[in-house]
N, C-alpha and C. Protein backbone atom coordinates (compact mmCIF):
# COMPACT_ATOMS: atom_id res chain seq x y z
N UNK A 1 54.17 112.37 72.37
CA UNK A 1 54.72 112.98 71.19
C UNK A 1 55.33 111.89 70.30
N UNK A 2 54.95 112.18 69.04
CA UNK A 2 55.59 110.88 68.29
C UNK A 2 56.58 111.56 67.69
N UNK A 3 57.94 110.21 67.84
CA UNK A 3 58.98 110.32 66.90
C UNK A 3 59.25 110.08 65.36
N UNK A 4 58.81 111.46 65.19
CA UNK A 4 58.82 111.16 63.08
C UNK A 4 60.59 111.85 62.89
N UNK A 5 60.59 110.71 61.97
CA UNK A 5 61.95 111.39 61.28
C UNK A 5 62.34 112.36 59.97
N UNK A 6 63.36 112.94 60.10
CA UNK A 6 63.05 113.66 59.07
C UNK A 6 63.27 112.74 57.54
N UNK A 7 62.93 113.67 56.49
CA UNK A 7 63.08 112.61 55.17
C UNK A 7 64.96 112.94 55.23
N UNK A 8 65.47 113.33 55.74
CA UNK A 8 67.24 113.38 55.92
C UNK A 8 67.36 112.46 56.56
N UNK A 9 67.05 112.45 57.57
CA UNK A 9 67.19 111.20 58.24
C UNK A 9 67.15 109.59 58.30
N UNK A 10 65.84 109.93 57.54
CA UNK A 10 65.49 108.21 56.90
C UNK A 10 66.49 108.25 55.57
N UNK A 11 66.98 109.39 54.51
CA UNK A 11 68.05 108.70 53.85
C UNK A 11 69.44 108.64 54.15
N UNK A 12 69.70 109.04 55.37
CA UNK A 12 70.76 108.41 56.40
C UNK A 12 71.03 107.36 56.94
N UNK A 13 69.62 106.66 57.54
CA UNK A 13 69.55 105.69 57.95
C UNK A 13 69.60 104.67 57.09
N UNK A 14 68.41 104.81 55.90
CA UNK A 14 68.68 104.04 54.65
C UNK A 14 70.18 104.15 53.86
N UNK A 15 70.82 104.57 54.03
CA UNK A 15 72.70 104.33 53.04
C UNK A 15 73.27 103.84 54.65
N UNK A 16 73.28 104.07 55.65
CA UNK A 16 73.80 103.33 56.62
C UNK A 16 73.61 101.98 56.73
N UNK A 17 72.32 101.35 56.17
CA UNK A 17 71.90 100.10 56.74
C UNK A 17 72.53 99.54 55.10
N UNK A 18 72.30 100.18 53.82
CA UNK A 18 73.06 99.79 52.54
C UNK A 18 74.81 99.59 52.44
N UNK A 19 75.17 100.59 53.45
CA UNK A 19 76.73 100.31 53.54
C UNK A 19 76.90 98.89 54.38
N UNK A 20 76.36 98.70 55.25
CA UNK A 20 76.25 97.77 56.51
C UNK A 20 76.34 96.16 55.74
N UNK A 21 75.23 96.41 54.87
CA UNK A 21 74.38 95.23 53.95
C UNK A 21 75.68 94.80 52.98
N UNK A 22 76.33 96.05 52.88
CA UNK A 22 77.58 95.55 51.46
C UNK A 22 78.76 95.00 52.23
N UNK A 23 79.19 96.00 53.13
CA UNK A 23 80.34 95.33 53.98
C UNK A 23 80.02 93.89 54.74
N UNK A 24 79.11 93.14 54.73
CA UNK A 24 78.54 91.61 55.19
C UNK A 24 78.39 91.00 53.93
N UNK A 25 78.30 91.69 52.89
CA UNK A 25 78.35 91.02 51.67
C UNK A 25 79.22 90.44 51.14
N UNK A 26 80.09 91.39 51.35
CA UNK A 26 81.77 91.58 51.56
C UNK A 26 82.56 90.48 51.91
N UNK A 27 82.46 90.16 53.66
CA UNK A 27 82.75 89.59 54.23
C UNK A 27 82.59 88.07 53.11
N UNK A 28 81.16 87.88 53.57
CA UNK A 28 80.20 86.39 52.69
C UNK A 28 81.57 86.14 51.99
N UNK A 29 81.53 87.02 50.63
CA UNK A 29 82.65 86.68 49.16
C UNK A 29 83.63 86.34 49.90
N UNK A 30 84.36 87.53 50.50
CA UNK A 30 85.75 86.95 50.85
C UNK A 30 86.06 85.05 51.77
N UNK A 31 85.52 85.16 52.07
CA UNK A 31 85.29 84.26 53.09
C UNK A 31 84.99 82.60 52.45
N UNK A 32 84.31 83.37 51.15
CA UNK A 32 83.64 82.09 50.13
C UNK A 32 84.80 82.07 48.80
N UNK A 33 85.95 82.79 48.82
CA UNK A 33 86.73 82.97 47.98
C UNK A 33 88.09 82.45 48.80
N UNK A 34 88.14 82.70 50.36
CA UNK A 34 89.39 82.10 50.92
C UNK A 34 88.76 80.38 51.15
N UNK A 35 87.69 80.14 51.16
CA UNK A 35 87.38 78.79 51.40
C UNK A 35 87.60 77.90 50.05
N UNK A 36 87.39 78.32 49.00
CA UNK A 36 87.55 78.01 47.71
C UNK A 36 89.14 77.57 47.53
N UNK A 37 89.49 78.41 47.75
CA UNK A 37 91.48 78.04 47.79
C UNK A 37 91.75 77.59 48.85
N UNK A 38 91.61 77.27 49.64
CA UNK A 38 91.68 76.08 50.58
C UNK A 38 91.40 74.68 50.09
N UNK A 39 90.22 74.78 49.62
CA UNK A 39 89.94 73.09 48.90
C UNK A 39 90.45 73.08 47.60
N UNK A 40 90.86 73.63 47.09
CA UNK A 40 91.90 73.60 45.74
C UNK A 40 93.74 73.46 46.39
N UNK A 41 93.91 74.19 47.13
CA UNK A 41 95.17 73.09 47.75
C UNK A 41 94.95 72.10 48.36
N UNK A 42 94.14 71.57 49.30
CA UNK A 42 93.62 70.22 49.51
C UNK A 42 94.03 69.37 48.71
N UNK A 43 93.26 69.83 47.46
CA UNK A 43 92.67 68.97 46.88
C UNK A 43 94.03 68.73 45.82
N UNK A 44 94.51 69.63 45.71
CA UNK A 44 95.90 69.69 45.07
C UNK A 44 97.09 68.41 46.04
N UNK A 45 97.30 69.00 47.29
CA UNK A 45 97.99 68.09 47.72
C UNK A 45 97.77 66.57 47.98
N UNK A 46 96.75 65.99 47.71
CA UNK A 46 96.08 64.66 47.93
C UNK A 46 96.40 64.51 46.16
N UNK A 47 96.12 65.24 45.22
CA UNK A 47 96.64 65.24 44.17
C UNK A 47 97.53 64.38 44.28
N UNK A 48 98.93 65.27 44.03
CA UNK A 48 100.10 65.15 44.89
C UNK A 48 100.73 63.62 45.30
N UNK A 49 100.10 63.42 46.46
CA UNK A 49 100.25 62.16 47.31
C UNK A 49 99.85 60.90 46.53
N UNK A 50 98.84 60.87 45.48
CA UNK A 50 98.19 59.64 44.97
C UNK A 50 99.44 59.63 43.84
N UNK A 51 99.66 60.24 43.22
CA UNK A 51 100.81 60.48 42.32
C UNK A 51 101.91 59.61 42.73
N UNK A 52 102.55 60.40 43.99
CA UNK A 52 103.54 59.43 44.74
C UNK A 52 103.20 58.27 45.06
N UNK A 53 102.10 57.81 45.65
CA UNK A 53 101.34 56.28 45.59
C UNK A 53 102.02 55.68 44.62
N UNK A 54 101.46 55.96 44.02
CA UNK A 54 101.30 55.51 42.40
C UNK A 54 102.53 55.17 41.61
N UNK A 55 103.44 56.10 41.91
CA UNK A 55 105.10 55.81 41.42
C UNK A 55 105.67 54.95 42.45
N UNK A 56 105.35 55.32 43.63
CA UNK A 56 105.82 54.00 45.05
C UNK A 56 104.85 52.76 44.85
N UNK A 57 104.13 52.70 44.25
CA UNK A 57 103.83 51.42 44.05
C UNK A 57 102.75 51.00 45.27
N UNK A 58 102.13 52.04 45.97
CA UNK A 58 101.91 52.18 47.26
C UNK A 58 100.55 52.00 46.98
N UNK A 59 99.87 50.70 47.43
CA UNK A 59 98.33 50.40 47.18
C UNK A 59 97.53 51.35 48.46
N UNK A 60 98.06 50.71 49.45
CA UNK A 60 97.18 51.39 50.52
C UNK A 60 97.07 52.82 50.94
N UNK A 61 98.56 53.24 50.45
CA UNK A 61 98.78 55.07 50.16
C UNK A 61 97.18 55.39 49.05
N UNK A 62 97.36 54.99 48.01
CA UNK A 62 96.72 55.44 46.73
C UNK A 62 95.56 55.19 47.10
N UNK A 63 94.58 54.19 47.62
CA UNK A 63 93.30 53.67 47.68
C UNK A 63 92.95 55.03 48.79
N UNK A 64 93.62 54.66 49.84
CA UNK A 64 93.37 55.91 51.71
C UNK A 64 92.95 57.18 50.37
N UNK A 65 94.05 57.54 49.43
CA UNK A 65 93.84 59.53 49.35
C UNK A 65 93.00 58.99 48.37
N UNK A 66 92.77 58.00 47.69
CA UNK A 66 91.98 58.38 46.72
C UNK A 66 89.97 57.97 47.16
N UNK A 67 90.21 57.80 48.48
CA UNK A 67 88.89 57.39 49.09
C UNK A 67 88.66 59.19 49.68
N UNK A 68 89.62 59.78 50.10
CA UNK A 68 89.85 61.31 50.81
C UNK A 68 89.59 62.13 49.67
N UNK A 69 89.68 61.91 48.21
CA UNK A 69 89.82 62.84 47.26
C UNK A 69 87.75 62.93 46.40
N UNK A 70 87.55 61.28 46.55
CA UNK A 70 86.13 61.42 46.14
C UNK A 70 85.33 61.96 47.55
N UNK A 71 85.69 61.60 48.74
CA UNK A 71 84.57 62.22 49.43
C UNK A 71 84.75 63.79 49.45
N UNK A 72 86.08 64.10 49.36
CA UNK A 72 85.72 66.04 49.29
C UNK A 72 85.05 66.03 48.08
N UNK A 73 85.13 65.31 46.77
CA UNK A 73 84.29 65.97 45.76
C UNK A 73 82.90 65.78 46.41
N UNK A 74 82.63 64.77 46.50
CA UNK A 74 80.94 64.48 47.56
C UNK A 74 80.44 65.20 48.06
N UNK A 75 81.52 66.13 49.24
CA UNK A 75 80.73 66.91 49.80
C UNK A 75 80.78 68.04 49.17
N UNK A 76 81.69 68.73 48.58
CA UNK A 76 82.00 70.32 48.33
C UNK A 76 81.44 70.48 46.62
N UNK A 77 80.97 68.89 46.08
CA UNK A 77 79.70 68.87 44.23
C UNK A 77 81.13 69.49 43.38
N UNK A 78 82.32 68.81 43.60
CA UNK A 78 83.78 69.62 42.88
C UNK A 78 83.78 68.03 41.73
């Protein structure tokens, strides 16, 4: 005996697998929106630190964050 579904059924199944699809979508953004503000304070506090370098007079402070500040742009295309 074959299992046919009803046409209720398949648009049950179809908005189940559409809710499913949005709430992972969901997730994705949030996830790509808390990672985003993460490297904006990063990137803020190395800010920050080269600043203080910079008023301390601090070569090897300033060169270290400012070698830390181009490779996050490198990797993250900021």
């Amino acid at each position: 005996m074959e299992n046919k579904k009803s046409y209720t059924d398949l648009v049950k199944a179809y908005a189940m697998t559409q809710i499913k699809n949005e709430k992972f979508m969901a997730e994705i953004y949030a996830e790509m929106i808390l990672n985003e503000l993460l490297l904006t304070k990063r990137k803020e506090r190395i800010v920050k630190k080269i600043d203080l370098a910079l008023d301390r007079k601090d070569k090897k402070a300033f060169l270290l964050l400012t070698d830390e500040l181009m490779d996050i742009e490198k990797q993250f295309g900021t």
